[in-house]
N, C-alpha and C. Protein backbone atom coordinates (compact mmCIF):
# COMPACT_ATOMS: atom_id res chain seq x y z
N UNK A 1 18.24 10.94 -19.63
CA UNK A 1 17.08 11.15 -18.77
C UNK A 1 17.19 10.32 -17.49
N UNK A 2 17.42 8.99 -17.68
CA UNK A 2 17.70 8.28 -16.35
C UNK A 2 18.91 8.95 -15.82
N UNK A 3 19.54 9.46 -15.98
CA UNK A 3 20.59 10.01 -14.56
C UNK A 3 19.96 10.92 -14.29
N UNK A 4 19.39 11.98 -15.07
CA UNK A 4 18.23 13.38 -14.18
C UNK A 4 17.63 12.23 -12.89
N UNK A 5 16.99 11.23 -13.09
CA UNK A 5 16.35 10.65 -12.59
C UNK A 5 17.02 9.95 -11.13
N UNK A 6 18.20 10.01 -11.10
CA UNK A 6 18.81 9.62 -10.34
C UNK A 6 19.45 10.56 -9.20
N UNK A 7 19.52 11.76 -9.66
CA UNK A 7 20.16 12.97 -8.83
C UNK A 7 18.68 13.54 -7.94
N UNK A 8 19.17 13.54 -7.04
CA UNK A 8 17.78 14.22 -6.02
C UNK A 8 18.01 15.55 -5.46
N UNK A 9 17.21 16.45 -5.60
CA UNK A 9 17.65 17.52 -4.88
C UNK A 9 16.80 17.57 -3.11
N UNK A 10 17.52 18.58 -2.86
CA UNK A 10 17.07 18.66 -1.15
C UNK A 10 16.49 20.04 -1.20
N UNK A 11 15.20 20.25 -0.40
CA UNK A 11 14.56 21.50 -0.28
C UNK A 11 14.42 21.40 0.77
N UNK A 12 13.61 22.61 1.30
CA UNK A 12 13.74 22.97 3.17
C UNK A 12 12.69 23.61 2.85
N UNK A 13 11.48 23.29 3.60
CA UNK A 13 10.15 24.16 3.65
C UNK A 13 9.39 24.56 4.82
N UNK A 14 8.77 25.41 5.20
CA UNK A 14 8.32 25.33 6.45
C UNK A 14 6.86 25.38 6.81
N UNK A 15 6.15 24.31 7.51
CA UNK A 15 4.86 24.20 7.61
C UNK A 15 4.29 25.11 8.97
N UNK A 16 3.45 24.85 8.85
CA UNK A 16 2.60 25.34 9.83
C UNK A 16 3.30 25.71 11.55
N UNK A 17 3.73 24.61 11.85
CA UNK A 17 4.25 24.52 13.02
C UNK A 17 6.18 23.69 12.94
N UNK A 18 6.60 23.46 11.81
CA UNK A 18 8.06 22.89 11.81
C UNK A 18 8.68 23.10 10.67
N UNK A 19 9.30 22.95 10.45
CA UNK A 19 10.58 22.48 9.26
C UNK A 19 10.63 21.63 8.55
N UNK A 20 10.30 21.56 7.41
CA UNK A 20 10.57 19.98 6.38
C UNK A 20 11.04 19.75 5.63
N UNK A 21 11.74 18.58 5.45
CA UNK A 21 12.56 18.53 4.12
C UNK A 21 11.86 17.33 3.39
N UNK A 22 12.53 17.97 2.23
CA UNK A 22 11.89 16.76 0.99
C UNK A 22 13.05 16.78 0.04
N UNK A 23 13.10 15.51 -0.60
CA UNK A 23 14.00 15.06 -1.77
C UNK A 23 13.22 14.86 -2.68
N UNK A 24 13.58 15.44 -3.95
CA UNK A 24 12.37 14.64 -4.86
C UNK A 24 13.91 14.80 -6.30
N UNK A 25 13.36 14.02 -7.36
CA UNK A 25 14.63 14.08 -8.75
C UNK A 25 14.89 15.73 -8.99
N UNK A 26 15.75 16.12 -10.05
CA UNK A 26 16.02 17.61 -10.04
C UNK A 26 15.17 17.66 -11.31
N UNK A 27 14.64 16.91 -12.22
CA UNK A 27 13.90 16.99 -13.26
C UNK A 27 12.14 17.53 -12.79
N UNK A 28 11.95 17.28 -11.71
CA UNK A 28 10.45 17.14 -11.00
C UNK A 28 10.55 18.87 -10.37
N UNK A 29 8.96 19.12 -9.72
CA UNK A 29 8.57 20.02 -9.10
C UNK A 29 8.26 19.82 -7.63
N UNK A 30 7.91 20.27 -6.96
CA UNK A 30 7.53 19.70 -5.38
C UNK A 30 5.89 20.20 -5.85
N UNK A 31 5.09 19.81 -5.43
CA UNK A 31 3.60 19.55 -5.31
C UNK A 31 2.99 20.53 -3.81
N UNK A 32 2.95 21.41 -3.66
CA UNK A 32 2.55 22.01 -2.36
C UNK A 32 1.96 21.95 -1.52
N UNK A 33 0.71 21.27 -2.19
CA UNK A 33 -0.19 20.74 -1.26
C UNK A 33 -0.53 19.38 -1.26
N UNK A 34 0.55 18.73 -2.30
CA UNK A 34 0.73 17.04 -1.33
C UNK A 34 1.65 17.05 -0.57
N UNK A 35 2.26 17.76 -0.35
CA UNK A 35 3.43 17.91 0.88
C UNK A 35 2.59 18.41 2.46
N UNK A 36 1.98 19.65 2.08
CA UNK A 36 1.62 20.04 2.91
C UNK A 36 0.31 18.47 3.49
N UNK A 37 -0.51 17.79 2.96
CA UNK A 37 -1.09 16.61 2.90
C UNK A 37 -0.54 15.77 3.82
N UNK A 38 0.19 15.35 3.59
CA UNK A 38 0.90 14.50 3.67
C UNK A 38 1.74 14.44 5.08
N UNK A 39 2.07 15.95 5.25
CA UNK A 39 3.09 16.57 6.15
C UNK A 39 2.20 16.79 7.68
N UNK A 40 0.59 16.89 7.54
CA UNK A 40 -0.27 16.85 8.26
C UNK A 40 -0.17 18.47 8.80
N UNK A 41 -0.07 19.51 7.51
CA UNK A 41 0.19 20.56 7.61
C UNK A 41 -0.97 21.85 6.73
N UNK A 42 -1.63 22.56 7.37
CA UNK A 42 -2.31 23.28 6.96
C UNK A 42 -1.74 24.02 5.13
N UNK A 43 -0.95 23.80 5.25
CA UNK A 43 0.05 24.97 3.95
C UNK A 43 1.62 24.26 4.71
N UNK A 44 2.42 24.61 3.43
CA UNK A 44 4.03 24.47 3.41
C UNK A 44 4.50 25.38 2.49
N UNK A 45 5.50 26.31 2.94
CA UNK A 45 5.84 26.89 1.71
C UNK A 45 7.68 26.96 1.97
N UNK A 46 8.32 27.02 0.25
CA UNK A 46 9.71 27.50 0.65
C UNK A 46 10.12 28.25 1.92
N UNK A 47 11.11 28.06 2.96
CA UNK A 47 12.18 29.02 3.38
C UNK A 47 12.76 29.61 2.70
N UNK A 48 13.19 30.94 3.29
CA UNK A 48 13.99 32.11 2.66
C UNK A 48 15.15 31.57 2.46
N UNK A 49 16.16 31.54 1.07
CA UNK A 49 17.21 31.33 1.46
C UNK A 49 18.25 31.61 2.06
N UNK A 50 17.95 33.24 2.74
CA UNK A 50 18.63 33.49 3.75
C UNK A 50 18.38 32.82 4.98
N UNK A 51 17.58 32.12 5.11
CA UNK A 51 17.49 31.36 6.41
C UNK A 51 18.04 29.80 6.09
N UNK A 52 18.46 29.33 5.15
CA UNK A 52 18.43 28.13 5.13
C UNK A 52 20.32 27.92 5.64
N UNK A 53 20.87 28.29 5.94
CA UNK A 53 22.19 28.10 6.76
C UNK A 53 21.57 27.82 8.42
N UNK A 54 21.09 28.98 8.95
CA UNK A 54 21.25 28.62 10.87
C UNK A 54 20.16 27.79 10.75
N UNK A 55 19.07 27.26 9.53
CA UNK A 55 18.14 26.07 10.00
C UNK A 55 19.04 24.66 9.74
N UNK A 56 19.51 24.20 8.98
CA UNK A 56 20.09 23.44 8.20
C UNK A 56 21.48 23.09 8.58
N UNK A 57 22.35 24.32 8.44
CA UNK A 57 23.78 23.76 8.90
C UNK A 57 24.54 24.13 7.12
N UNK A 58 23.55 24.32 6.25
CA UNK A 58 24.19 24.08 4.64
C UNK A 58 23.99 25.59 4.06
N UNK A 59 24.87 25.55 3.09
CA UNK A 59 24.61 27.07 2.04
C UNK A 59 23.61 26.55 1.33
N UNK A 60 22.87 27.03 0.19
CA UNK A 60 22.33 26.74 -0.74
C UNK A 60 23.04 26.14 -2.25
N UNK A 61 23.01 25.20 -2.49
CA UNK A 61 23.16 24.64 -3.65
C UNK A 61 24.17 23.63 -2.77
N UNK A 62 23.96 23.09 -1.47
CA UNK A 62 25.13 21.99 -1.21
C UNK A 62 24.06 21.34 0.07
N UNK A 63 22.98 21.68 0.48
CA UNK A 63 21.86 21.26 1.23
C UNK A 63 21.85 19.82 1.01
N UNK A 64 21.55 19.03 2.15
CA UNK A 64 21.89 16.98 1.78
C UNK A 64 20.95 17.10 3.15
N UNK A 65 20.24 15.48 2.87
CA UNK A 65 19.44 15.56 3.62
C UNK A 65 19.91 14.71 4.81
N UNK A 66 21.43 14.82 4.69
CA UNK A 66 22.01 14.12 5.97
C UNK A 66 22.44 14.90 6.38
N UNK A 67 22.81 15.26 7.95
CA UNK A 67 23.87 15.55 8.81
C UNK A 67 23.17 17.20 8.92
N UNK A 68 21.85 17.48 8.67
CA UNK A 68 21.43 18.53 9.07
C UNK A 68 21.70 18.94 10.46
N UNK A 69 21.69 20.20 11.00
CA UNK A 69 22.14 20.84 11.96
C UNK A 69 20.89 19.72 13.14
N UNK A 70 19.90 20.01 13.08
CA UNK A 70 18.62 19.53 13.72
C UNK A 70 18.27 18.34 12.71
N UNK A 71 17.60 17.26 13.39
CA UNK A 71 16.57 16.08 12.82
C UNK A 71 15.66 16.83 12.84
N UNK A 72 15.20 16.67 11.08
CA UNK A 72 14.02 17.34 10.35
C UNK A 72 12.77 16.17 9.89
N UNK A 73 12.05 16.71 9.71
CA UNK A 73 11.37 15.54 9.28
C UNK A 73 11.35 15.36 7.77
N UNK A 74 11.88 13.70 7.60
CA UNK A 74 12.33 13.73 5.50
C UNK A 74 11.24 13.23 5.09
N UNK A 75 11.10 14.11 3.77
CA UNK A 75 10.13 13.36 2.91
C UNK A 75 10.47 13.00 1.72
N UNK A 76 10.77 11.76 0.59
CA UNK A 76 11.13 11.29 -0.49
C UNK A 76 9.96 10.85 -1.29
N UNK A 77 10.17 11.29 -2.75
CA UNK A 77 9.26 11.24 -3.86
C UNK A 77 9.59 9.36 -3.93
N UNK A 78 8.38 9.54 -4.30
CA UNK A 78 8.32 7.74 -4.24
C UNK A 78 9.04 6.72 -4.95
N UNK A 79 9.43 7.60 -6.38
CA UNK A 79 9.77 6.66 -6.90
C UNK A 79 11.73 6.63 -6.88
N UNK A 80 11.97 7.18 -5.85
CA UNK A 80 13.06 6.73 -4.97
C UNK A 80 13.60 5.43 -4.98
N UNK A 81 12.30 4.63 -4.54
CA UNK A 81 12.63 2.88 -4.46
C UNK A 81 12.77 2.20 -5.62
N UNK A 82 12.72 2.76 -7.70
CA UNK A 82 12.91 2.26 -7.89
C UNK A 82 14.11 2.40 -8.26
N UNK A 83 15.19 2.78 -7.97
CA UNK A 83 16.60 3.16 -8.09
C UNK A 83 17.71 2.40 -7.31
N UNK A 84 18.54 1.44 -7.85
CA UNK A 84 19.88 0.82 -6.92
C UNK A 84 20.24 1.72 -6.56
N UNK A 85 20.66 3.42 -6.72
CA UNK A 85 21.20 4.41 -6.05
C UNK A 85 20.69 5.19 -6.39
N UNK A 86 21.14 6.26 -5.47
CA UNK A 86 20.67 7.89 -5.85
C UNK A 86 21.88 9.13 -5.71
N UNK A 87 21.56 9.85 -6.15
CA UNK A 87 22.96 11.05 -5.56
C UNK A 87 22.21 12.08 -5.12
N UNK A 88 22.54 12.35 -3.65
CA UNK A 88 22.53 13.54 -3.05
C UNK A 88 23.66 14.79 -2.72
N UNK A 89 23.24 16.01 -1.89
CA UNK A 89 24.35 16.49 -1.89
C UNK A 89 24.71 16.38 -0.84
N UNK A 90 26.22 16.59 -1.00
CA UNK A 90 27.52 15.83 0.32
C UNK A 90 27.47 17.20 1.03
N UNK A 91 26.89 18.01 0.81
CA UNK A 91 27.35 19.42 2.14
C UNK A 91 27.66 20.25 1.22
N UNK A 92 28.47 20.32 0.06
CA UNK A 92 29.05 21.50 -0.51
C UNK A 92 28.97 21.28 -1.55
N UNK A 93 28.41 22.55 -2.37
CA UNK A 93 27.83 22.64 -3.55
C UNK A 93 28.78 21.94 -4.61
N UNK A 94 28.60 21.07 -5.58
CA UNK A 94 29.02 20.59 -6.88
C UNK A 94 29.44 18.93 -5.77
N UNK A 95 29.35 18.82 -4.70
CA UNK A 95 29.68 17.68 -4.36
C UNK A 95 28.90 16.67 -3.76
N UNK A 96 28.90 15.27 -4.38
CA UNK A 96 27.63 14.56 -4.16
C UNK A 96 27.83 13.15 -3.59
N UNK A 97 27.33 12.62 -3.15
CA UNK A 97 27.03 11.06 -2.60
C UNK A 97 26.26 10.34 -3.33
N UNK A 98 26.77 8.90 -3.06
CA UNK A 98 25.74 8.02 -3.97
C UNK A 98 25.86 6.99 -2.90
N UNK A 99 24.47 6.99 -2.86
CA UNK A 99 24.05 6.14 -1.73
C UNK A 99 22.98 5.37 -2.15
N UNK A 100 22.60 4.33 -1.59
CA UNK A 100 21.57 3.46 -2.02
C UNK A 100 20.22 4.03 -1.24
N UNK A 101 18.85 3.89 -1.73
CA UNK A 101 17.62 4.79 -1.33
C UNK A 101 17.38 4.28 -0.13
N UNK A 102 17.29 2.77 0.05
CA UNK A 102 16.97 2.69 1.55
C UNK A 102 18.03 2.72 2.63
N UNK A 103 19.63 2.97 1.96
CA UNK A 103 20.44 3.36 3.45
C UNK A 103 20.20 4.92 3.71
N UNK A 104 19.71 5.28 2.49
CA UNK A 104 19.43 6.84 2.77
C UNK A 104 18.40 7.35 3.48
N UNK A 105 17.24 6.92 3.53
CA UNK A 105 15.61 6.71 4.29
C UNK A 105 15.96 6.23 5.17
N UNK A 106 17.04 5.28 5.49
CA UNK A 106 16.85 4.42 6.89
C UNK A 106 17.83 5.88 7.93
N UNK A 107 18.84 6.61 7.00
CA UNK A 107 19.45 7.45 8.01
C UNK A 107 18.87 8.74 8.27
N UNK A 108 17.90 8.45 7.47
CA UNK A 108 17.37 9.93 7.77
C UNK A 108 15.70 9.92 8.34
N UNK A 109 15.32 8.74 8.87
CA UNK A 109 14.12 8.03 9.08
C UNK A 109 13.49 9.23 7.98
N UNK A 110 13.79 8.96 6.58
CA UNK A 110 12.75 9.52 5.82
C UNK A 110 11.05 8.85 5.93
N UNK A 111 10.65 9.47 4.95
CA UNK A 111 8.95 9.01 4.93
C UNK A 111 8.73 9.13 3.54
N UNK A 112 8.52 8.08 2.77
CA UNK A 112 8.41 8.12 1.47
C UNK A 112 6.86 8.06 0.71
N UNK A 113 6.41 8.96 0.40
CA UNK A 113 5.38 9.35 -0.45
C UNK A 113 5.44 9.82 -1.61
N UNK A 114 4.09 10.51 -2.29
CA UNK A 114 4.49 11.35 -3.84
C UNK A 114 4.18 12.78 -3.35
N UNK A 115 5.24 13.53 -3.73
CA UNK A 115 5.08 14.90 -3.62
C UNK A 115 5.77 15.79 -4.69
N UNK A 116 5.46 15.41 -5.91
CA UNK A 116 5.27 16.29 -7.24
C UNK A 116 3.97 16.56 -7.80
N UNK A 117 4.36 17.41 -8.51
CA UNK A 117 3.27 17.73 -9.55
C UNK A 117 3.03 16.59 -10.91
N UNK A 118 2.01 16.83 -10.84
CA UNK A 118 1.84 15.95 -11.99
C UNK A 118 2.19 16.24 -12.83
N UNK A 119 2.88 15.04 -14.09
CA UNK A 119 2.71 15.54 -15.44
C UNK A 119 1.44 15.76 -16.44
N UNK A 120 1.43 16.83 -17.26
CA UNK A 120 -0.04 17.04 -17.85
C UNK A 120 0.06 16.46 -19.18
């Protein structure tokens, strides 16, 4: 369970007026309207994944929330910070980075909040 906990996935959503990304564990859900909250966004919903190459720069299943085509605005599930590392994806699918949470937030001027669903 702690390594689920350690792997983050990258999503691409689009609000009202921009583009957003969020990291949250691959075990978790994204929360829609604490994102959108949070994001200072009327609603957020998935991009098509046919669009997520000319926004991004990435295919799907290799999306990292570094080295995007454009500076997006990041958002990380909170409990990010309590982790010595995390693994994201390196650009291409099955390949990953392990990076520590705050060199990762600091390169991606993420913004760290909670944006899952709760557990019931």
């Amino acid at each position: 369970y702690l390594y689920n906990k350690k792997i983050y996935k990258t999503l691409v959503l689009k609000g009202v007026k921009e583009y957003i990304v969020c990291c949250l564990p691959i075990s978790k859900e994204i929360d829609l309207k604490k994102l959108a909250k949070v994001s200072q966004n009327k609603s957020v919903e998935m991009i098509p994944q046919k669009d997520l190459l000319s926004i991004t720069g990435y295919l799907r299943g290799g999306c990292s929330p570094i080295g995007m085509k454009k500076k997006l605005k990041t958002y990380y599930q909170k409990d990010i910070l309590e982790l010595e590392n995390v693994r994201v994806s390196a650009g291409k699918r099955g390949m990953h980075v392990i990076i520590s949470p705050n060199d990762l937030i600091k390169v991606t001027d993420g913004i760290v909040v909670d944006i899952v669903r709760s557990e019931i």
